[in-house]
PDB file of N, CA and C in Angstrom:
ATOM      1  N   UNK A   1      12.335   1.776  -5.233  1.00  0.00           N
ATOM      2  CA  UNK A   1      11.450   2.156  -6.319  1.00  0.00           C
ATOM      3  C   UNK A   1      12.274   2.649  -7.503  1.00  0.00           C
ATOM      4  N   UNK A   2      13.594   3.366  -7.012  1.00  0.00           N
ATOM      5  CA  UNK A   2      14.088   4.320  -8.477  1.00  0.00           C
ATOM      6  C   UNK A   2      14.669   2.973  -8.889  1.00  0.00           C
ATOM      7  N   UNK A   3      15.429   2.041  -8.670  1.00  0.00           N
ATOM      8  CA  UNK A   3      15.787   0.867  -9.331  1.00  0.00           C
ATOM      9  C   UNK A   3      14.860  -0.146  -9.994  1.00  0.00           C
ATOM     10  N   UNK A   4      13.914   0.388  -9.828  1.00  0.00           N
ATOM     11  CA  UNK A   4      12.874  -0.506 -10.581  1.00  0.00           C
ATOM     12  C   UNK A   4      12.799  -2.129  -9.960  1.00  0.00           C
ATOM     13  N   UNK A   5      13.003  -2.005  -8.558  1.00  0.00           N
ATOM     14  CA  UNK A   5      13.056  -3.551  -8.022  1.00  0.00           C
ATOM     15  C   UNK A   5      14.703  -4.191  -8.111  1.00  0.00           C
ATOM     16  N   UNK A   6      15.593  -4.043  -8.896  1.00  0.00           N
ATOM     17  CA  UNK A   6      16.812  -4.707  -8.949  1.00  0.00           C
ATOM     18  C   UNK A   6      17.582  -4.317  -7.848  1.00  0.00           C
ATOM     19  N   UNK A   7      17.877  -3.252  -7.244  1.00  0.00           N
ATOM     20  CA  UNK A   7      18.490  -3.282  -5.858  1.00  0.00           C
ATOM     21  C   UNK A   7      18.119  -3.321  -4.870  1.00  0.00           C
ATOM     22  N   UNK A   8      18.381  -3.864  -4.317  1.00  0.00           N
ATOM     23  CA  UNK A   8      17.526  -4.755  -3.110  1.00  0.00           C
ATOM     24  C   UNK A   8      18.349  -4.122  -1.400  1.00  0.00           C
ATOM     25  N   UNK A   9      17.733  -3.700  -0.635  1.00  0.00           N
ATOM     26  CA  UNK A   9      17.955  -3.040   0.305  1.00  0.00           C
ATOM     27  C   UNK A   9      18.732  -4.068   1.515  1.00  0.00           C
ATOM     28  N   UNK A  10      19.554  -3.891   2.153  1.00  0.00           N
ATOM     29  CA  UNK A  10      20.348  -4.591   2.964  1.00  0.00           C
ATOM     30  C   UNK A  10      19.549  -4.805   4.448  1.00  0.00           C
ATOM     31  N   UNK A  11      19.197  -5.814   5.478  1.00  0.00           N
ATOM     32  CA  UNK A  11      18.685  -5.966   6.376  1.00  0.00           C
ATOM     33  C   UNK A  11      19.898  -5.520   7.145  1.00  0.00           C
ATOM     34  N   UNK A  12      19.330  -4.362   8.650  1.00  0.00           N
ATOM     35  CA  UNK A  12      19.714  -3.329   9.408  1.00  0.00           C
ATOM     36  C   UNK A  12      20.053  -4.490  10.680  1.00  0.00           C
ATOM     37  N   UNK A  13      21.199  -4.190  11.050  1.00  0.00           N
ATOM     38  CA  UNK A  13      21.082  -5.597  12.304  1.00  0.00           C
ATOM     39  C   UNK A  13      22.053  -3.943  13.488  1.00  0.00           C
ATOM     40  N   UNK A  14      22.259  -4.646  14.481  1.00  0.00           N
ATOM     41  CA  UNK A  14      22.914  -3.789  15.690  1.00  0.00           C
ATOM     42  C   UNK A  14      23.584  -5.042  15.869  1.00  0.00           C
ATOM     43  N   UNK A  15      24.644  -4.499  17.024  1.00  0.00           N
ATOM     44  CA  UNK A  15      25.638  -5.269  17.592  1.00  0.00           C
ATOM     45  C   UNK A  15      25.799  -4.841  19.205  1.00  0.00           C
ATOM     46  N   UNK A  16      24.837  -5.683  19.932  1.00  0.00           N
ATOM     47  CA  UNK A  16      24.837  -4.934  21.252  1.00  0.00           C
ATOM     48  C   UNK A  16      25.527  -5.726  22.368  1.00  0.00           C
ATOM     49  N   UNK A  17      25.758  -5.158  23.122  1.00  0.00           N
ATOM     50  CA  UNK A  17      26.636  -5.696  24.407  1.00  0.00           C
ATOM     51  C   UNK A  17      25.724  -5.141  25.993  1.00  0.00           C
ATOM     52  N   UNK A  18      26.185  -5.869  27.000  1.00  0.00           N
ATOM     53  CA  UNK A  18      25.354  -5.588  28.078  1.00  0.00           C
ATOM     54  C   UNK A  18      26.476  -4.245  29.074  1.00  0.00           C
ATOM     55  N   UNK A  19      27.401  -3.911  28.250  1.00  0.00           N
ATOM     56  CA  UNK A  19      28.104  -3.135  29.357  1.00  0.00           C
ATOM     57  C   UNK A  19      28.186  -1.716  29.144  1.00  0.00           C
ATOM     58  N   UNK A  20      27.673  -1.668  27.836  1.00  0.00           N
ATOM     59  CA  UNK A  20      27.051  -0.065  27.545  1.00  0.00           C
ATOM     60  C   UNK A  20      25.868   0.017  27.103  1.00  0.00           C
ATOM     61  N   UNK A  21      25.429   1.228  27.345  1.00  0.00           N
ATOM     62  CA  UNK A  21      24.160   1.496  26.806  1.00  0.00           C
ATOM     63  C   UNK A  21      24.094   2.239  25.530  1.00  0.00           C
ATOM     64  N   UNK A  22      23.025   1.441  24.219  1.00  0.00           N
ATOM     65  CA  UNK A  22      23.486   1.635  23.454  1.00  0.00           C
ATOM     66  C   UNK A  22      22.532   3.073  22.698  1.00  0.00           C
ATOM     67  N   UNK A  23      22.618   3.867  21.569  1.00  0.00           N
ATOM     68  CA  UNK A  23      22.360   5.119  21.255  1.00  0.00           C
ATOM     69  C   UNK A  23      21.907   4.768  19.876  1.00  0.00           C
ATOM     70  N   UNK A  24      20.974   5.026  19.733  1.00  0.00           N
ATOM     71  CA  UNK A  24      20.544   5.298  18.394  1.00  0.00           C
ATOM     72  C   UNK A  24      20.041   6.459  17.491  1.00  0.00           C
ATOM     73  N   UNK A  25      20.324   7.141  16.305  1.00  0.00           N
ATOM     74  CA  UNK A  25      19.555   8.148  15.917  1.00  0.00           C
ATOM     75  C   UNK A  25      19.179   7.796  14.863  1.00  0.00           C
ATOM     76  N   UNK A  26      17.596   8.470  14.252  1.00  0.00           N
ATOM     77  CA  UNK A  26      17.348   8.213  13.482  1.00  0.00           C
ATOM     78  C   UNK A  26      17.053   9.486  13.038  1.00  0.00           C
ATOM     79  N   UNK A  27      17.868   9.741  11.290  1.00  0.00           N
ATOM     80  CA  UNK A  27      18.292  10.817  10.380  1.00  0.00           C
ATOM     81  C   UNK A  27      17.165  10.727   8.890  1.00  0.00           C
ATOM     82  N   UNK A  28      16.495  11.380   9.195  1.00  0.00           N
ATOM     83  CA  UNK A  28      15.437  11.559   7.826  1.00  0.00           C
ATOM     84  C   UNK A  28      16.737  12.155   6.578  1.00  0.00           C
ATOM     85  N   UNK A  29      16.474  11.545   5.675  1.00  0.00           N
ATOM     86  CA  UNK A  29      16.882  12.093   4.441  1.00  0.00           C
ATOM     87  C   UNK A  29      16.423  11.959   3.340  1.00  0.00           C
ATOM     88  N   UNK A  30      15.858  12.679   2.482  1.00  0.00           N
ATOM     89  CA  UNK A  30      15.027  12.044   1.410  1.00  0.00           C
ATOM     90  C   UNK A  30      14.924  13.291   0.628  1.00  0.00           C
ATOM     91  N   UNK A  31      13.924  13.664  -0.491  1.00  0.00           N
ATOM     92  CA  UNK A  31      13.741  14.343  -1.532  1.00  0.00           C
ATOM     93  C   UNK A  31      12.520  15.174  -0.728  1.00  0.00           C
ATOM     94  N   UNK A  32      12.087  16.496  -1.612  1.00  0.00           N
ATOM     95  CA  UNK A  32      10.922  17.298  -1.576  1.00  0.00           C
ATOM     96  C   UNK A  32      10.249  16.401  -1.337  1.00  0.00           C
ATOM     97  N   UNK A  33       9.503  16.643  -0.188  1.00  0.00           N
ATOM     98  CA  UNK A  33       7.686  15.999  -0.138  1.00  0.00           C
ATOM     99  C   UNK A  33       7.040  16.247  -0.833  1.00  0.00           C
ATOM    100  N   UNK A  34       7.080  16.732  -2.186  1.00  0.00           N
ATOM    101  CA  UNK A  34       6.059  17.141  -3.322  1.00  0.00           C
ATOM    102  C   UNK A  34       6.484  15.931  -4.510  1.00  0.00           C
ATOM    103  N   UNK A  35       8.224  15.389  -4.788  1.00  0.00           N
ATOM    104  CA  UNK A  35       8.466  14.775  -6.007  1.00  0.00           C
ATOM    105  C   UNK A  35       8.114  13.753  -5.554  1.00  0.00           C
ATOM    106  N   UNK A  36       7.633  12.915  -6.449  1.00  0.00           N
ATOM    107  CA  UNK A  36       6.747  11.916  -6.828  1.00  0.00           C
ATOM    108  C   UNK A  36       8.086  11.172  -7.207  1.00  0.00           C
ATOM    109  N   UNK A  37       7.947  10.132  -6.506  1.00  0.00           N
ATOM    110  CA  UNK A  37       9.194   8.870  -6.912  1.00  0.00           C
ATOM    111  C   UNK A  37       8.862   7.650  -7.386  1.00  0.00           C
ATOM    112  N   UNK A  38       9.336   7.233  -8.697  1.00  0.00           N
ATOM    113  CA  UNK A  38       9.242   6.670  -9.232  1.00  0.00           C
ATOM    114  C   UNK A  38      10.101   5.312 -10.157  1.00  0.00           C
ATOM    115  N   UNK A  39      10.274   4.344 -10.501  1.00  0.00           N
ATOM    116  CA  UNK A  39      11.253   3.828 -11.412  1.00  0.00           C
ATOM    117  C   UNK A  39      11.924   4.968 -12.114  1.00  0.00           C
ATOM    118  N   UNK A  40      13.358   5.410 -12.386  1.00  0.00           N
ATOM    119  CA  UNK A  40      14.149   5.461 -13.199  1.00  0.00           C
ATOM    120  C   UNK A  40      13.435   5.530 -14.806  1.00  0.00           C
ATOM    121  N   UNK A  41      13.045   5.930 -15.367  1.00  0.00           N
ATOM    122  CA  UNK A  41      12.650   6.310 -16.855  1.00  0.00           C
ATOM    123  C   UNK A  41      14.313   5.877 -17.580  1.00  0.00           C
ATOM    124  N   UNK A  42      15.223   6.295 -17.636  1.00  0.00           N
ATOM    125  CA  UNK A  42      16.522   5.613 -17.863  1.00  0.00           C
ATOM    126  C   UNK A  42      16.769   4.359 -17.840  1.00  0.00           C
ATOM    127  N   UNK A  43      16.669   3.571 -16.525  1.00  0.00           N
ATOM    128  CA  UNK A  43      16.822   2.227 -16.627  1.00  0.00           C
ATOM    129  C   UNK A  43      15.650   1.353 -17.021  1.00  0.00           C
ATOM    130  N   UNK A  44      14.793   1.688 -16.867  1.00  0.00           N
ATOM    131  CA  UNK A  44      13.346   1.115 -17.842  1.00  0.00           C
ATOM    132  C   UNK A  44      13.534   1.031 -19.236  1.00  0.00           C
ATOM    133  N   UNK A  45      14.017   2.537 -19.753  1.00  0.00           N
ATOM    134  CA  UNK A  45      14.124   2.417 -21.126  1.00  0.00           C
ATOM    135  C   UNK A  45      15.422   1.622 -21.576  1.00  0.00           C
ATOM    136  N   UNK A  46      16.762   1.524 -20.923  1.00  0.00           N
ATOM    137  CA  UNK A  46      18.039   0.943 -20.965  1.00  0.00           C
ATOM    138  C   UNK A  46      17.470  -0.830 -21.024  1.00  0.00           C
ATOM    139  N   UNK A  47      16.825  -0.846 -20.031  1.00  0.00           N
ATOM    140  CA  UNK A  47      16.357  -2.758 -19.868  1.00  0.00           C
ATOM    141  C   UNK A  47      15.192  -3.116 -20.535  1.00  0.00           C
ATOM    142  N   UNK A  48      14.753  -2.514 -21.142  1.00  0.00           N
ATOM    143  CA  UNK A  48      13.261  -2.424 -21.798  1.00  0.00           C
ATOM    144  C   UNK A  48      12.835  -3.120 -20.919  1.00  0.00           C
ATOM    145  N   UNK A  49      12.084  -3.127 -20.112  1.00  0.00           N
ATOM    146  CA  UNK A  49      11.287  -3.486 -18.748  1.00  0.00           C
ATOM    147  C   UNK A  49       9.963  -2.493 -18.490  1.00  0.00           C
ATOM    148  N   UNK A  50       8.847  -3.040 -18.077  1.00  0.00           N
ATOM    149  CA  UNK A  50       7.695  -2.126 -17.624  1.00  0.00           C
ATOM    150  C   UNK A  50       8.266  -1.600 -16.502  1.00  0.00           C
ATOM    151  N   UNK A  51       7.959  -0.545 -16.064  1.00  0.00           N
ATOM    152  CA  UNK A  51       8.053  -0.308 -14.789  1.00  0.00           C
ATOM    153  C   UNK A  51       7.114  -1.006 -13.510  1.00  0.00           C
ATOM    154  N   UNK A  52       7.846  -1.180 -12.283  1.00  0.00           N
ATOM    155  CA  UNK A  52       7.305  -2.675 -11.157  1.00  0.00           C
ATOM    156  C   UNK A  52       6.773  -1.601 -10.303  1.00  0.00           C
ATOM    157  N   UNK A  53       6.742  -0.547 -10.257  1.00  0.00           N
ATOM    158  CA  UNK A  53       6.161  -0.280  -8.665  1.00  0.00           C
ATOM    159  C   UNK A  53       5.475   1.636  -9.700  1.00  0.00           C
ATOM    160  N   UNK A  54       4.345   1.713  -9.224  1.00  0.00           N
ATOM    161  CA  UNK A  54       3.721   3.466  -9.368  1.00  0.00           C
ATOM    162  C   UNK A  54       4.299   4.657  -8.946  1.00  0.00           C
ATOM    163  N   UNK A  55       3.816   5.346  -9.547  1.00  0.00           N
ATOM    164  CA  UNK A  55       4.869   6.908  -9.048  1.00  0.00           C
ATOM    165  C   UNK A  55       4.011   7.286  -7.928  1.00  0.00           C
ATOM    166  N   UNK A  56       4.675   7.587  -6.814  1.00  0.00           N
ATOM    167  CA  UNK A  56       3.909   8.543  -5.565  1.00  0.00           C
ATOM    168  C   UNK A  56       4.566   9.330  -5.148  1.00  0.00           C
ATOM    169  N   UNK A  57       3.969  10.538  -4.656  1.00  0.00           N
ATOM    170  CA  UNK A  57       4.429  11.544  -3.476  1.00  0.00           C
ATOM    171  C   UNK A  57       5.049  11.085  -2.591  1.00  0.00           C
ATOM    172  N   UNK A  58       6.453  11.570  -2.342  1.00  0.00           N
ATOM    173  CA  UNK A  58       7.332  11.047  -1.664  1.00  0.00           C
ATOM    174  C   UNK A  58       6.539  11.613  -0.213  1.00  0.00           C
ATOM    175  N   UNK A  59       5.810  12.358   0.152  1.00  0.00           N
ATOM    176  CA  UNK A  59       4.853  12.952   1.248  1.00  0.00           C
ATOM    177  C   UNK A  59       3.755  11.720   1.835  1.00  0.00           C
ATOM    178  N   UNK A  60       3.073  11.154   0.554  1.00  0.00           N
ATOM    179  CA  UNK A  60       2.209   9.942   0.455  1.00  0.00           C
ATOM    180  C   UNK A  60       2.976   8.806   1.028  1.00  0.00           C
ATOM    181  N   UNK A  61       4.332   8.396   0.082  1.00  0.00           N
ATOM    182  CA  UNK A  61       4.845   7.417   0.519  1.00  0.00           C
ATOM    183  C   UNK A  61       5.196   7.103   2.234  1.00  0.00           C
ATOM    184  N   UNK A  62       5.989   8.194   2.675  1.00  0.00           N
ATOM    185  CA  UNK A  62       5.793   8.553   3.982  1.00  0.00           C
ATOM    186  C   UNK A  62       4.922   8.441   4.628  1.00  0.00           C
ATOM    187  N   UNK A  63       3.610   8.999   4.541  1.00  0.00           N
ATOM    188  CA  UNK A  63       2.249   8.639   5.440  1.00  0.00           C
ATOM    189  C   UNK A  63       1.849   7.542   5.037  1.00  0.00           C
ATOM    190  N   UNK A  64       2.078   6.443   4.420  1.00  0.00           N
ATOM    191  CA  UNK A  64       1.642   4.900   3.973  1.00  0.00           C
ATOM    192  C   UNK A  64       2.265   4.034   4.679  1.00  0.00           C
ATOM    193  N   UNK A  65       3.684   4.760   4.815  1.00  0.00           N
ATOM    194  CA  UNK A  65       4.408   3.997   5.616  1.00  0.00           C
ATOM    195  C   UNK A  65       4.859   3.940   7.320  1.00  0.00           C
ATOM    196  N   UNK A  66       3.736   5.119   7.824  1.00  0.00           N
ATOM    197  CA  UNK A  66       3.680   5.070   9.235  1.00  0.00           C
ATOM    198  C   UNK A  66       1.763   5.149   9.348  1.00  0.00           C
ATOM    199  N   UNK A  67       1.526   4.806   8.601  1.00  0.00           N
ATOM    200  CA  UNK A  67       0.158   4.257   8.875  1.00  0.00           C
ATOM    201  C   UNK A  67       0.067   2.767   8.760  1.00  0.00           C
ATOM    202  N   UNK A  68      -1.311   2.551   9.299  1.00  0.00           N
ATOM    203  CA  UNK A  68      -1.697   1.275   9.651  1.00  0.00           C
ATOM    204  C   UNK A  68      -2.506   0.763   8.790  1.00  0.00           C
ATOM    205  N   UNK A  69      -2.451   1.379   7.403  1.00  0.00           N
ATOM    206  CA  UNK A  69      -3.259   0.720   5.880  1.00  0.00           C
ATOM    207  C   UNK A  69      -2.595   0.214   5.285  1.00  0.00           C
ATOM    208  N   UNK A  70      -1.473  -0.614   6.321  1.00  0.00           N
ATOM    209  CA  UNK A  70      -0.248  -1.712   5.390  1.00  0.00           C
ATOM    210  C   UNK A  70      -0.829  -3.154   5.467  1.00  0.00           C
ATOM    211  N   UNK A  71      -1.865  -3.515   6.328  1.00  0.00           N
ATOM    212  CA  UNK A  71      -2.339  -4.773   6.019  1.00  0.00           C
ATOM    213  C   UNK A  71      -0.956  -5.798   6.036  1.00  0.00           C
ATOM    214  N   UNK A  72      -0.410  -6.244   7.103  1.00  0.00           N
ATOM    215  CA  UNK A  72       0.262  -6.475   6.701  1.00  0.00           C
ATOM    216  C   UNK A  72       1.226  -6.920   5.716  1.00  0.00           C
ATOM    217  N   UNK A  73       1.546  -5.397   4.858  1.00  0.00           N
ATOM    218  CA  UNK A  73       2.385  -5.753   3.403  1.00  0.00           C
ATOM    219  C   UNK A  73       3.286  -4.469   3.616  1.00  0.00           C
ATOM    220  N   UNK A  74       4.683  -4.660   2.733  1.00  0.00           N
ATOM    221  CA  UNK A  74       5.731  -3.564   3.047  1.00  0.00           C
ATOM    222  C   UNK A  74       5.072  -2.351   2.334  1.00  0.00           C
ATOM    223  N   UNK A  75       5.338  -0.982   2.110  1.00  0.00           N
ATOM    224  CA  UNK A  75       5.015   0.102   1.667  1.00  0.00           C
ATOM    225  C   UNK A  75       5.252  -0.474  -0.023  1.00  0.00           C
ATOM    226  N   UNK A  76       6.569  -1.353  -0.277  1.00  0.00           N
ATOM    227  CA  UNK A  76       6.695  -1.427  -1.490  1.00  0.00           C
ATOM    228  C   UNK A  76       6.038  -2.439  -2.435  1.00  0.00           C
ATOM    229  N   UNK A  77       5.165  -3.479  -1.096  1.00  0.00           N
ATOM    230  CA  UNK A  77       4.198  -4.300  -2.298  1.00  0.00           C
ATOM    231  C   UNK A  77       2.770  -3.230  -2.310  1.00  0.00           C
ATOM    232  N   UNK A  78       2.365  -2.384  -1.249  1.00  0.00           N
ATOM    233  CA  UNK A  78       1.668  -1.312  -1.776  1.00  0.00           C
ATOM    234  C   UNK A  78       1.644  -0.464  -3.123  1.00  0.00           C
ATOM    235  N   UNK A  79       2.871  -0.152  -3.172  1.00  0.00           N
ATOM    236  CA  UNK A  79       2.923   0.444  -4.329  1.00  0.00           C
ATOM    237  C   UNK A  79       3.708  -0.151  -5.969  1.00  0.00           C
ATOM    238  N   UNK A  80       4.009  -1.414  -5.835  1.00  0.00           N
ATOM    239  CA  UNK A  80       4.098  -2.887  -6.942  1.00  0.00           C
ATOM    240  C   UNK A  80       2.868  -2.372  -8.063  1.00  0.00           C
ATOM    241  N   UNK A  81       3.386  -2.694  -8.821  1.00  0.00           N
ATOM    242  CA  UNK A  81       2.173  -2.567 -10.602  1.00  0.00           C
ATOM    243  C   UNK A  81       1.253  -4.372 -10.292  1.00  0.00           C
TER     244      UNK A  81
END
């Protein structure tokens, strides 16, 4: 969302083998559940570009994205202009 669509997120792969067992953790990191995330105001105004996706509660975004009101669509064509 803060890139305004131009950086594009890398697909997560593993590398597993049958002779260990393998470990995974998963590490929340993110901003206040109150700021509202949005396109970059900087690079919008730098590219003169509308902004592609709405500002939401990074709290919202989170519950959109472990709920089942994704129809199947990613959190980020949910929130697309």
């Amino acid at each position: 969302i803060l890139s305004n669509g131009k950086y594009k997120s890398v697909v997560h792969r593993a590398v597993v083998n049958n002779k260990m067992t393998r470990v995974s953790l998963a590490i929340a990191n993110g901003p206040s559940l109150d700021t509202v995330v949005e396109p970059s105001k900087e690079l919008i105004e730098r590219q003169s570009e509308a902004p592609a996706y709405i500002g939401i509660k990074y709290k919202d975004f989170l519950e959109l994205q472990q709920s089942n009101q994704l129809d199947n669509k990613s959190v980020l064509d949910r929130v697309r202009v």
